[in-house]
C-alpha atoms as a PDB file:
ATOM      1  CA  UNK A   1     106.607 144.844  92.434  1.00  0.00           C
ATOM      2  CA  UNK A   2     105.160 143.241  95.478  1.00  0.00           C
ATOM      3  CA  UNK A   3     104.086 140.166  96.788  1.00  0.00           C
ATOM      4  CA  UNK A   4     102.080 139.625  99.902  1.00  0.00           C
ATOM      5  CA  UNK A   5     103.480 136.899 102.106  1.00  0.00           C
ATOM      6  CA  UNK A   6     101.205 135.891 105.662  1.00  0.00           C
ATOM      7  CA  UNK A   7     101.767 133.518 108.343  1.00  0.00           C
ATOM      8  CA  UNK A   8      99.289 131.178 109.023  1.00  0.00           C
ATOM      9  CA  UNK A   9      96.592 132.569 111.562  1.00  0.00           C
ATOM     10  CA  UNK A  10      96.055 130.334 114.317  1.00  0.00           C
ATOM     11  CA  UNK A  11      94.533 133.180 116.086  1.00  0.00           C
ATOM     12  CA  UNK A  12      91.391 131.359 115.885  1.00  0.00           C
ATOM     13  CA  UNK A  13      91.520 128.183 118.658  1.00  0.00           C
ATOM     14  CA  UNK A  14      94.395 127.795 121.404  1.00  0.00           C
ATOM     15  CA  UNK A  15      93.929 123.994 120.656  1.00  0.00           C
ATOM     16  CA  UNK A  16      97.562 122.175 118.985  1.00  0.00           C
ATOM     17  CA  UNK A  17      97.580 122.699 115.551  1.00  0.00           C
ATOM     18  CA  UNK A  18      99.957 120.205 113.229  1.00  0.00           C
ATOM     19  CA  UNK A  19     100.843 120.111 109.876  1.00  0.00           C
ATOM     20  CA  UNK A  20     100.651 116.842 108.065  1.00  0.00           C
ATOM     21  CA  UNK A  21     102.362 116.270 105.004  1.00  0.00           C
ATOM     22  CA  UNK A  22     102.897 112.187 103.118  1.00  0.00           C
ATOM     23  CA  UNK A  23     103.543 111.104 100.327  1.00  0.00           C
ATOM     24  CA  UNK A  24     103.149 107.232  99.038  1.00  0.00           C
ATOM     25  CA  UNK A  25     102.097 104.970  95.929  1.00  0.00           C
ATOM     26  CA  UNK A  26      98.521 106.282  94.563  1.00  0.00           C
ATOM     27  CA  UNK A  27      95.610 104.160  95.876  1.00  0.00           C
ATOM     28  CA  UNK A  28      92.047 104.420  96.762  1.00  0.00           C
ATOM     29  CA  UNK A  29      91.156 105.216 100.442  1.00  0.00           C
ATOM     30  CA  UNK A  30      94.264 107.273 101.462  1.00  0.00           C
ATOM     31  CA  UNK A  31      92.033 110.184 102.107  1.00  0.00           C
ATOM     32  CA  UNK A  32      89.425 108.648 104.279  1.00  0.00           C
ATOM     33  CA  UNK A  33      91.993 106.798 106.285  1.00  0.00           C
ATOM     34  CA  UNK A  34      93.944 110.026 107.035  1.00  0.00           C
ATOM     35  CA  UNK A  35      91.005 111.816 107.916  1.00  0.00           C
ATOM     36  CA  UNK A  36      89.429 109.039 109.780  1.00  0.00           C
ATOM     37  CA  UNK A  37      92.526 108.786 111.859  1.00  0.00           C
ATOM     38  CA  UNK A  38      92.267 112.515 112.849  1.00  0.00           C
ATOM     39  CA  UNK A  39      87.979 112.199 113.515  1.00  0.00           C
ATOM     40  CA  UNK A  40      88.871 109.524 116.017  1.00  0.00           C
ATOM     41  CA  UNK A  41      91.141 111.229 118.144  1.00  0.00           C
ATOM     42  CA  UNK A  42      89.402 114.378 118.240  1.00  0.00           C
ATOM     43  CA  UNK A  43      91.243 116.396 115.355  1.00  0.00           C
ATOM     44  CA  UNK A  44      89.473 118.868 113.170  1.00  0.00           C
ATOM     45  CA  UNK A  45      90.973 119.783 109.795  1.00  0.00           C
ATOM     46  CA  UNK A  46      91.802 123.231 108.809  1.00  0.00           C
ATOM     47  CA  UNK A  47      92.576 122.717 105.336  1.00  0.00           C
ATOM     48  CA  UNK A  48      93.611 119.891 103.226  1.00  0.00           C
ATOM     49  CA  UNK A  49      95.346 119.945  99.616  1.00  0.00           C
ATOM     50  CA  UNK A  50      96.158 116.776  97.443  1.00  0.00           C
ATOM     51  CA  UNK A  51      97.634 115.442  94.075  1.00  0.00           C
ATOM     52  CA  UNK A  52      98.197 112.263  92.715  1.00  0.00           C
ATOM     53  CA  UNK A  53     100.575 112.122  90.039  1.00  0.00           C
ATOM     54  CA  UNK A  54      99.714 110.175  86.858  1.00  0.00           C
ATOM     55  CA  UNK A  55     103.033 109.670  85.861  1.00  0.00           C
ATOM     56  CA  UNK A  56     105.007 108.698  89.465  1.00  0.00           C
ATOM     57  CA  UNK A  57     102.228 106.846  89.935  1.00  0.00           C
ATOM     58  CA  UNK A  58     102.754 108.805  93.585  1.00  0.00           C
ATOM     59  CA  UNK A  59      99.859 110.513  95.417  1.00  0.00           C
ATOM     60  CA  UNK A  60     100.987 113.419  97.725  1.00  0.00           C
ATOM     61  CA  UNK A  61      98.815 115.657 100.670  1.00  0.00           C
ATOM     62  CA  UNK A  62      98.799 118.142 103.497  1.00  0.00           C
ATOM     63  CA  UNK A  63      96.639 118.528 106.142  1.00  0.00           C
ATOM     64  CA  UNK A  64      96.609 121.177 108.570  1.00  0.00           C
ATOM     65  CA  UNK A  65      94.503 120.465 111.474  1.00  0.00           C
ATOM     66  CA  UNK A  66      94.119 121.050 115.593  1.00  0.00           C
ATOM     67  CA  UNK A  67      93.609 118.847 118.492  1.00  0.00           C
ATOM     68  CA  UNK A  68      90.517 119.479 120.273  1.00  0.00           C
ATOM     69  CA  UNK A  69      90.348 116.378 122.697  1.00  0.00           C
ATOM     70  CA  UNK A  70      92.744 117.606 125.135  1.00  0.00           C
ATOM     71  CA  UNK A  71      93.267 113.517 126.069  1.00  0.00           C
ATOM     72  CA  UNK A  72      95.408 113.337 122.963  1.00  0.00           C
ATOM     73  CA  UNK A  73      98.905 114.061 123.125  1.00  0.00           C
ATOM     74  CA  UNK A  74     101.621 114.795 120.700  1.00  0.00           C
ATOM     75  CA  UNK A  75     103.299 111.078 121.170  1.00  0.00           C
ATOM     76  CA  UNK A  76     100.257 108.909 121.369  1.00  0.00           C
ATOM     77  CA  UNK A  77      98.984 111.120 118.071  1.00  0.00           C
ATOM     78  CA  UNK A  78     102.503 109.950 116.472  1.00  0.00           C
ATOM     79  CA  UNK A  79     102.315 106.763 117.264  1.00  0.00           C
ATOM     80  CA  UNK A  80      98.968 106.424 115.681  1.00  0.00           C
ATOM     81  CA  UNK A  81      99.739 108.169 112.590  1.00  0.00           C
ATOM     82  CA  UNK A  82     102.886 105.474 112.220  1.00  0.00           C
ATOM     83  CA  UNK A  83     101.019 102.327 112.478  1.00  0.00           C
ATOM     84  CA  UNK A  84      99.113 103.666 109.476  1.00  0.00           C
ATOM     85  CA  UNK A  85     101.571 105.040 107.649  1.00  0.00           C
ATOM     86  CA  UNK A  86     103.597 101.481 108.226  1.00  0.00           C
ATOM     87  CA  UNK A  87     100.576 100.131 106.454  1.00  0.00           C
ATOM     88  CA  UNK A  88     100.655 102.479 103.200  1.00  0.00           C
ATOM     89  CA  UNK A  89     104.322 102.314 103.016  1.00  0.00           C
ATOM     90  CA  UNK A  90     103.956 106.345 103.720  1.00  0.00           C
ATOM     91  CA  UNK A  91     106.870 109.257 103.356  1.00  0.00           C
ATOM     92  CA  UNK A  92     105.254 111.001 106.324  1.00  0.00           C
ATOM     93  CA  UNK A  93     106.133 114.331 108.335  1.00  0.00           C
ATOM     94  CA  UNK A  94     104.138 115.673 111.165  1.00  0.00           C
ATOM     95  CA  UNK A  95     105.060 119.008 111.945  1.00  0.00           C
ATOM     96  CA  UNK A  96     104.008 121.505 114.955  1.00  0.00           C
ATOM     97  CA  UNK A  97     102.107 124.159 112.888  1.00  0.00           C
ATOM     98  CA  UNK A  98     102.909 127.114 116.127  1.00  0.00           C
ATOM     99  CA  UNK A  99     106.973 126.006 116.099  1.00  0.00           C
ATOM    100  CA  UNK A 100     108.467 128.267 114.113  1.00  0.00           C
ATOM    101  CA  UNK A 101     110.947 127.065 111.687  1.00  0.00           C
ATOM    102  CA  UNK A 102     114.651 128.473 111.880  1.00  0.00           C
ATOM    103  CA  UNK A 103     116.860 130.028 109.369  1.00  0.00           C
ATOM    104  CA  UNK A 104     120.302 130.500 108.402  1.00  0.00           C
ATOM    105  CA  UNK A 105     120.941 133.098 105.714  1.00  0.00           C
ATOM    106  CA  UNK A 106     123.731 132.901 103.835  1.00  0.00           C
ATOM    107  CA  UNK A 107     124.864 135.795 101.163  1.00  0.00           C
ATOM    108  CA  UNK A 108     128.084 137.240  99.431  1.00  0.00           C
ATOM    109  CA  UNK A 109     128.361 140.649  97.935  1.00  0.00           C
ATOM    110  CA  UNK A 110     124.981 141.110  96.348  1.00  0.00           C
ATOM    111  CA  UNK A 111     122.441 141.622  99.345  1.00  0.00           C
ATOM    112  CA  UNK A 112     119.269 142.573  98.006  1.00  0.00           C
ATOM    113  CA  UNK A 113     117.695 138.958  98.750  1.00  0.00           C
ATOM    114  CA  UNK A 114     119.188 139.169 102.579  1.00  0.00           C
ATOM    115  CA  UNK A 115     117.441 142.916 102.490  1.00  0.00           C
ATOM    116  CA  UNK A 116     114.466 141.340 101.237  1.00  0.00           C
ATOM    117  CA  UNK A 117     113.735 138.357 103.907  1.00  0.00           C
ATOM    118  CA  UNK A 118     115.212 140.258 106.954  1.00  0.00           C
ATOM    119  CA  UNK A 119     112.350 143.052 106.200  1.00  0.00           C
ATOM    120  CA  UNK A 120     110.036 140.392 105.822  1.00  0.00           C
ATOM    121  CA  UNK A 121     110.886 138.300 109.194  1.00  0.00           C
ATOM    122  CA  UNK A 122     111.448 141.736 111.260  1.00  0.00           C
ATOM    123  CA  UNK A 123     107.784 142.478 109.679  1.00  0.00           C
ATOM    124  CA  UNK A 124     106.198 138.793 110.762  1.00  0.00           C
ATOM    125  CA  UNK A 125     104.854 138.852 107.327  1.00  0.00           C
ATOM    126  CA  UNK A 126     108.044 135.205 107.795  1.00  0.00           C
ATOM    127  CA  UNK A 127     106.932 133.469 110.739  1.00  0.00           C
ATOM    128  CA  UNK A 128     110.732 132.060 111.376  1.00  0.00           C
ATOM    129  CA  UNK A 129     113.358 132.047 113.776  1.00  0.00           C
ATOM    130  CA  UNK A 130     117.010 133.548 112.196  1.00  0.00           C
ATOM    131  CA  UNK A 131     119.857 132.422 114.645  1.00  0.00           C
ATOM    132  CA  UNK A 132     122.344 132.949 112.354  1.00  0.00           C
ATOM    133  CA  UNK A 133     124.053 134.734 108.589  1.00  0.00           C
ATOM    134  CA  UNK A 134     126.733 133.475 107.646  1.00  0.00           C
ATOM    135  CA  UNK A 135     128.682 135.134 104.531  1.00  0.00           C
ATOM    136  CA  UNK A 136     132.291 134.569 103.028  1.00  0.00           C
ATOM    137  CA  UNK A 137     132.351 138.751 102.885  1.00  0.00           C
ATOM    138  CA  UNK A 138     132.236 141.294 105.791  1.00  0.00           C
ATOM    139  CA  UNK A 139     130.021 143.971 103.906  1.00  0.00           C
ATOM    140  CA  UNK A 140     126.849 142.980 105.575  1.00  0.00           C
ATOM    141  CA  UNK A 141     127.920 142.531 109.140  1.00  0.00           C
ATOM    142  CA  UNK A 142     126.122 146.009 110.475  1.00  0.00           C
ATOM    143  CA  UNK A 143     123.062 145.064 108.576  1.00  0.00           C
ATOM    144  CA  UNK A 144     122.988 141.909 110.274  1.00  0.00           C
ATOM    145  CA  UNK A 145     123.989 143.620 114.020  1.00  0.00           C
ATOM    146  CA  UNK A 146     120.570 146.235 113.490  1.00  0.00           C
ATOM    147  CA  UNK A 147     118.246 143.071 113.237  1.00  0.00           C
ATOM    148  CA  UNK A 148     120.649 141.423 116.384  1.00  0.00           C
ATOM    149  CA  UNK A 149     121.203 138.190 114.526  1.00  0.00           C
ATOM    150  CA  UNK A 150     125.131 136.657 114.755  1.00  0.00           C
ATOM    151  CA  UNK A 151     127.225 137.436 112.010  1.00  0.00           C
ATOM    152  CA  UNK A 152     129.758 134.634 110.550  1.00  0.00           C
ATOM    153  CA  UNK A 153     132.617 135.692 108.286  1.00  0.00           C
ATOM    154  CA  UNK A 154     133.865 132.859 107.262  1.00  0.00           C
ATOM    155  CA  UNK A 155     136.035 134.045 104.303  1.00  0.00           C
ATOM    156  CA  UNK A 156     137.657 132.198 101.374  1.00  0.00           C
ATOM    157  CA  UNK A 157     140.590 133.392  98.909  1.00  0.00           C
ATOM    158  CA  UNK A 158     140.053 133.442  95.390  1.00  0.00           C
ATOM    159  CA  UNK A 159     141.454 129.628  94.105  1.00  0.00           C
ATOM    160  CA  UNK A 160     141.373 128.553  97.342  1.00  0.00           C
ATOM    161  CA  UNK A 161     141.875 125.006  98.177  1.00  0.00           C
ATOM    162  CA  UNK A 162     139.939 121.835  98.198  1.00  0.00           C
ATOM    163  CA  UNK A 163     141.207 121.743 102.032  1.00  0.00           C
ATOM    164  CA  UNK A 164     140.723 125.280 102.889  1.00  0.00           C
ATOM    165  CA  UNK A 165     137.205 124.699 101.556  1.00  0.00           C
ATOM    166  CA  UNK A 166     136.792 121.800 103.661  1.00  0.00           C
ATOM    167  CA  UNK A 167     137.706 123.490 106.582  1.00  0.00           C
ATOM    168  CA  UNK A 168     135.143 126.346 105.325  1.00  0.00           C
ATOM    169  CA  UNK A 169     131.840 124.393 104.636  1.00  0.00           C
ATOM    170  CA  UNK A 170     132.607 122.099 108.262  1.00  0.00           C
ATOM    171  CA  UNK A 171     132.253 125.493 110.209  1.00  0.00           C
ATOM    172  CA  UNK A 172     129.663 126.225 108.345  1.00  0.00           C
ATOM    173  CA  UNK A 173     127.897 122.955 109.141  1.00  0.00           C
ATOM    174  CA  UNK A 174     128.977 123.454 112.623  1.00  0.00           C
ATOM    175  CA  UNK A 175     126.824 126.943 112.615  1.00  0.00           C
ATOM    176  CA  UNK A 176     123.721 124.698 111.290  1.00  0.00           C
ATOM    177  CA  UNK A 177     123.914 122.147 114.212  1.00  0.00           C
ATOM    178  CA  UNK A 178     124.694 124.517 117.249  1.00  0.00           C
ATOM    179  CA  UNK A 179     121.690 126.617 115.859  1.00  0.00           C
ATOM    180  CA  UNK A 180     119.491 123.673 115.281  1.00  0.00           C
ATOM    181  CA  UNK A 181     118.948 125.074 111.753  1.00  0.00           C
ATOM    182  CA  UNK A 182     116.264 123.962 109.775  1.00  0.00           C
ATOM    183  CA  UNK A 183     116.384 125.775 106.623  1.00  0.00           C
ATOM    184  CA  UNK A 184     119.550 127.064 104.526  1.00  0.00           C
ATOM    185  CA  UNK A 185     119.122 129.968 102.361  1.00  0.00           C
ATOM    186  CA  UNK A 186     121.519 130.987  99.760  1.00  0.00           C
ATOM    187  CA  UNK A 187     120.241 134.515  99.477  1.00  0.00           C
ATOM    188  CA  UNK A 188     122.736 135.305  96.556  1.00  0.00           C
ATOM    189  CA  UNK A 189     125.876 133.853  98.605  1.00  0.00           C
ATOM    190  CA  UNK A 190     128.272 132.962  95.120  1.00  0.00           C
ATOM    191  CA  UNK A 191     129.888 130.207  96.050  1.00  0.00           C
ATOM    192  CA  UNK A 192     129.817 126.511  94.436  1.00  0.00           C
ATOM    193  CA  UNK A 193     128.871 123.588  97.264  1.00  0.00           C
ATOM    194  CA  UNK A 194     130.704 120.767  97.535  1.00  0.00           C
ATOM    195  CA  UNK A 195     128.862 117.657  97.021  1.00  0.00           C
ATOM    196  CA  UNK A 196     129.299 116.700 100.490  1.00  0.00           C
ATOM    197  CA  UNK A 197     128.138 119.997 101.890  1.00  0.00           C
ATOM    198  CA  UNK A 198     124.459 119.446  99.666  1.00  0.00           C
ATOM    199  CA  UNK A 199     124.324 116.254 101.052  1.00  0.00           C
ATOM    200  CA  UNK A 200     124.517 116.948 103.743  1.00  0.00           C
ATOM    201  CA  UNK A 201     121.684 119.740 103.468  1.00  0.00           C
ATOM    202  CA  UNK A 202     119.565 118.111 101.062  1.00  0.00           C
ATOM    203  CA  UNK A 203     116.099 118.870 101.038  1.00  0.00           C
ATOM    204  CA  UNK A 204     116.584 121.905 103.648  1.00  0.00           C
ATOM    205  CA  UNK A 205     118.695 124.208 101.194  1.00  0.00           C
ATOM    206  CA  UNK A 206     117.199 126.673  98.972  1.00  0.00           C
ATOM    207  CA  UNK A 207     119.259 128.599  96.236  1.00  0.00           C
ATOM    208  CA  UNK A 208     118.107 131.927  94.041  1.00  0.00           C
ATOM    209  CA  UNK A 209     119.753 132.925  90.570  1.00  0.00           C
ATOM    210  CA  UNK A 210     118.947 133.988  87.417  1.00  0.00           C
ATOM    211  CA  UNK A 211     116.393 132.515  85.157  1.00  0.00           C
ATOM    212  CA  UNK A 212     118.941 133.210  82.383  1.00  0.00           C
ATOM    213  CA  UNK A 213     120.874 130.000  82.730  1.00  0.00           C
ATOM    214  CA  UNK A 214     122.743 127.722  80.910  1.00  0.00           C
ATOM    215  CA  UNK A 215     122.818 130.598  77.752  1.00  0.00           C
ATOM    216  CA  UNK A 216     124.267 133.854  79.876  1.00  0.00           C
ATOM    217  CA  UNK A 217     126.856 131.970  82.432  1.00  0.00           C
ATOM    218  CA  UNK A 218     129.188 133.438  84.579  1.00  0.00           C
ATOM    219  CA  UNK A 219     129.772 137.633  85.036  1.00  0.00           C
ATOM    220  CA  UNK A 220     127.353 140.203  84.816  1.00  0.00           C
ATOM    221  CA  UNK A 221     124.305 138.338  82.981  1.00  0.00           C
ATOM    222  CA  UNK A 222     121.595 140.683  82.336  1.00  0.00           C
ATOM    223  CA  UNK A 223     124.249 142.773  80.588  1.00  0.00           C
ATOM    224  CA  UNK A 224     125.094 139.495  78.338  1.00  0.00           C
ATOM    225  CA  UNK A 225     120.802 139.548  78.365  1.00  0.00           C
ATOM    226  CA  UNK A 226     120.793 143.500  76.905  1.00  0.00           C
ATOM    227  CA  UNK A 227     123.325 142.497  74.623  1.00  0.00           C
ATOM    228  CA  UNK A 228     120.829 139.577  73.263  1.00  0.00           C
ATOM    229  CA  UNK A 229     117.961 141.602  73.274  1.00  0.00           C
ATOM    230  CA  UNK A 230     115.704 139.797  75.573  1.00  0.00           C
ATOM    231  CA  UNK A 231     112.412 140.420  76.172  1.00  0.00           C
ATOM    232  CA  UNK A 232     112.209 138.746  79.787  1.00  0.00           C
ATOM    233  CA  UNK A 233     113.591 138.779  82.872  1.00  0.00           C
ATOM    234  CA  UNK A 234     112.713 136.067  85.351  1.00  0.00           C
ATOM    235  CA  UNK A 235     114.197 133.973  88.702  1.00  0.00           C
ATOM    236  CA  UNK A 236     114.668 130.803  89.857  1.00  0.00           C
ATOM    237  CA  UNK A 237     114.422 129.521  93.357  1.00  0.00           C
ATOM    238  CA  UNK A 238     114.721 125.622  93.715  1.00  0.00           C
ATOM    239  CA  UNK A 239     116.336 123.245  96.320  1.00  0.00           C
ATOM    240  CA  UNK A 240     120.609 122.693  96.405  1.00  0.00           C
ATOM    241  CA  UNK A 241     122.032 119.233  95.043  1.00  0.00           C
ATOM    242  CA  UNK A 242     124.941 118.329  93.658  1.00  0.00           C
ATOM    243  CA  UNK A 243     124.406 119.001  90.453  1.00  0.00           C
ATOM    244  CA  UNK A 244     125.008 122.969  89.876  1.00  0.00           C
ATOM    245  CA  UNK A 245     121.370 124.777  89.678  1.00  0.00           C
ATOM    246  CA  UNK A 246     119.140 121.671  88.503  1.00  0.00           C
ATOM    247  CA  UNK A 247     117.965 120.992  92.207  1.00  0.00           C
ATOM    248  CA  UNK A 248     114.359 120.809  92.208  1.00  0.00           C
ATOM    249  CA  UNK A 249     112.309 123.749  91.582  1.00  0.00           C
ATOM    250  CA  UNK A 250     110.336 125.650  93.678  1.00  0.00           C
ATOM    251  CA  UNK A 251     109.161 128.816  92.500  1.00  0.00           C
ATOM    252  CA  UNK A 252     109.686 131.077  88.997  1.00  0.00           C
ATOM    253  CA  UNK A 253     108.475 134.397  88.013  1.00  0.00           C
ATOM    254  CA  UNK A 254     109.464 136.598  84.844  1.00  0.00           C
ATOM    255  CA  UNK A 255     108.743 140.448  83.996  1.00  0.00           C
ATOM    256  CA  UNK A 256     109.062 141.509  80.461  1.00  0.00           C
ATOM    257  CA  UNK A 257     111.196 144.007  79.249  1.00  0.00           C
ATOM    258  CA  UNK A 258     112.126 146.007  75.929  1.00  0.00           C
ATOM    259  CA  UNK A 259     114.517 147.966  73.801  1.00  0.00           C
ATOM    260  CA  UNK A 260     114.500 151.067  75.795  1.00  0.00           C
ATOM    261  CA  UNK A 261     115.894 149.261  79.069  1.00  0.00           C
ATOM    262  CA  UNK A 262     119.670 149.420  79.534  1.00  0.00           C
ATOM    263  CA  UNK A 263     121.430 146.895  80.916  1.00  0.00           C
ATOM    264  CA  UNK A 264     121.229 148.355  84.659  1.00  0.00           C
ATOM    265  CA  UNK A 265     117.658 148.678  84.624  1.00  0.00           C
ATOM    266  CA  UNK A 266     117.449 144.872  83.441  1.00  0.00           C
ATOM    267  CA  UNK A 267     119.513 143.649  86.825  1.00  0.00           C
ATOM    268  CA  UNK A 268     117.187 146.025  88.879  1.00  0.00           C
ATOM    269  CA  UNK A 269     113.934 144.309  87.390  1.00  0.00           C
ATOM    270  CA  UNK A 270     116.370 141.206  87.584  1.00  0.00           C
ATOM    271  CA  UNK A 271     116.594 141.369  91.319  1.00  0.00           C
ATOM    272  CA  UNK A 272     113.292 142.805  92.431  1.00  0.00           C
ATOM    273  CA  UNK A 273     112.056 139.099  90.730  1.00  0.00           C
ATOM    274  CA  UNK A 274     114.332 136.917  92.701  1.00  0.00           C
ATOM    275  CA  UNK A 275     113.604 138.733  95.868  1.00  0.00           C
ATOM    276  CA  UNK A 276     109.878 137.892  95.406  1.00  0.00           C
ATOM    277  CA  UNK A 277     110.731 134.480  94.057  1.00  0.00           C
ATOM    278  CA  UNK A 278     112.751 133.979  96.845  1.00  0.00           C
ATOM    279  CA  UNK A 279     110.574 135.027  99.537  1.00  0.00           C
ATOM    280  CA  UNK A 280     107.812 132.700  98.016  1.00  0.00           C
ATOM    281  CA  UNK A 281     109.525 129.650  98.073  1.00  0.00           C
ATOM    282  CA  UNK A 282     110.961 130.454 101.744  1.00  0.00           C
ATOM    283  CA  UNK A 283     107.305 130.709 102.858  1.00  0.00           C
ATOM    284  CA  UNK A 284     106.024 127.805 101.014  1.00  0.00           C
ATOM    285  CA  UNK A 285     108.871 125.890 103.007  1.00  0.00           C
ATOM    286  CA  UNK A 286     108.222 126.852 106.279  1.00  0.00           C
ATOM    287  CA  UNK A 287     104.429 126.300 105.762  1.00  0.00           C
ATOM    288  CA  UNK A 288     105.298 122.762 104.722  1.00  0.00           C
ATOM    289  CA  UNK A 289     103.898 122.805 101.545  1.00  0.00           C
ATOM    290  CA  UNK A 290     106.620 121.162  99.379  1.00  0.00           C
ATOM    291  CA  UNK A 291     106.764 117.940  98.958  1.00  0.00           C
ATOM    292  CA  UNK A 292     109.365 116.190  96.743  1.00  0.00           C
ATOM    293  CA  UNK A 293     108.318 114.229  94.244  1.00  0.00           C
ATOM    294  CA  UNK A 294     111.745 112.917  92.327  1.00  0.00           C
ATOM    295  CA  UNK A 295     113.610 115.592  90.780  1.00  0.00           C
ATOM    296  CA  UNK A 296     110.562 117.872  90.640  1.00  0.00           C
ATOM    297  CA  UNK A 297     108.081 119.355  93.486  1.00  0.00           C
ATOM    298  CA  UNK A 298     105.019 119.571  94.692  1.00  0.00           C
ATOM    299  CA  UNK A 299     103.757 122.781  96.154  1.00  0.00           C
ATOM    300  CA  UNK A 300     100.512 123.071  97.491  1.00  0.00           C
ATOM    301  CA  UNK A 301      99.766 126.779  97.507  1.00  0.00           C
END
């Protein structure tokens, strides 16, 4: 199975290039107004995706253009964007389209997700930054030393508690501010959140599993799968709240299977999916093209 995954090419102008993305109540003349905005002060779009959603009522886009009048700067460009945005009652975001976004990676025993994205950054096919994997296990510490990115053990006992877990997710919120992360990935790391910690990362926390969920719980599910007899396989990759696994989603993908697959060759298939699924939804956040929209997403692909 493979799945390409490319960084955006701004190999073609050495002008600023910016990523907008807003979201605000559906109305007409949102798109000329943006785009008017941008022809006055010398910007030239790239591309430009939007949706209005019938039943939110919300409408959402994402421009990606460059500044070619070299009179316009990055504050003055800001401050023009808020004045309209004041005036739409926007949800705005102006990103720098060459900055690239940084990483923390966290895992547990099961690495084939941390395999998966450090391949993929050490490739470029990820245009991030990784300052930092963190993981309440020691196996993956010389992985992490080849690609020369820190390594945090920050282990946890079995029944550990509420304190010593306390005292666990503040160094690991520690790790995110010292490293100015912008992205948390839970690339398999098996441990439950506590509420404060996903506030805390909300909206820039991304979690993988098993498409298999709530009807195979707990150990070894794609055996519990072979023992049902299903015929598909699949992954889930959505944002981390509160509430266990029903954070927004972000990507899915499936492979069917049949009778003749044992149980082993089910969590192969298994995790060759959420690698993929993983990877896409990493990209599509780095590229800025998710946009919340309540408990669901928009992803402009």
């Amino acid at each position: 199975m493979t799945d390409i995954v490319t960084p955006l090419d701004n190999s073609i102008s050495n002008s600023p290039e910016y990523i907008l993305t807003l979201s605000c109540l559906d109305q007409r003349g949102i798109v000329h107004r943006v785009s008017g905005l941008l022809t006055e002060h010398g910007c030239n779009i790239i591309d430009s995706a939007q949706f209005g959603d019938s039943h939110s009522k919300l409408f959402f886009m994402r421009v990606h253009f460059s500044v070619e009048d070299g009179g316009i700067t990055d504050a003055l460009l800001r401050d023009h964007f808020a004045a309209l945005a004041a005036s739409l009652q926007m949800n705005w975001q102006l990103h720098d389209a060459r900055k690239k976004p940084r990483l923390m990676l966290m895992v547990s025993k099961i690495g084939h997700c941390l395999n998966d994205l450090l391949f993929r950054y050490r490739s470029g096919l990820l245009p991030v930054e990784i300052p930092a994997i963190v993981s309440n296990h020691s196996d993956f510490y010389q992985l992490a030393a080849s690609y020369n990115i820190p390594f945090h053990h920050l282990p946890l006992a079995r029944g550990a508690s509420p304190d010593a877990r306390r005292t666990q997710e503040g160094k690991i919120l520690e790790i995110v501010e010292t490293n100015q992360v912008d992205l948390v990935v839970l690339a398999r790391y098996m441990q439950i959140l506590s509420p404060e910690m996903c506030l805390a990362l909300k909206g820039r926390a991304i979690n993988i599993h098993h498409s298999f969920l709530p009807s195979f719980k707990g150990a070894k599910p794609y055996y519990q799968a072979h023992d049902r007899g299903v015929k598909l396989i699949g992954a889930t990759a959505h944002f981390v709240t509160g509430e266990l696994d029903e954070g927004p989603i972000i990507e899915q993908g499936v492979e069917r299977v049949d009778h003749a697959m044992g149980p082993d060759t089910l969590t192969a298939i298994g995790r060759d999916v959420e690698c993929v699924v993983l990877a896409r939804a990493v990209k599509w956040f780095v590229e800025q093209r998710i946009l919340l929209n309540g408990h669901k997403t928009v992803v402009f692909k």
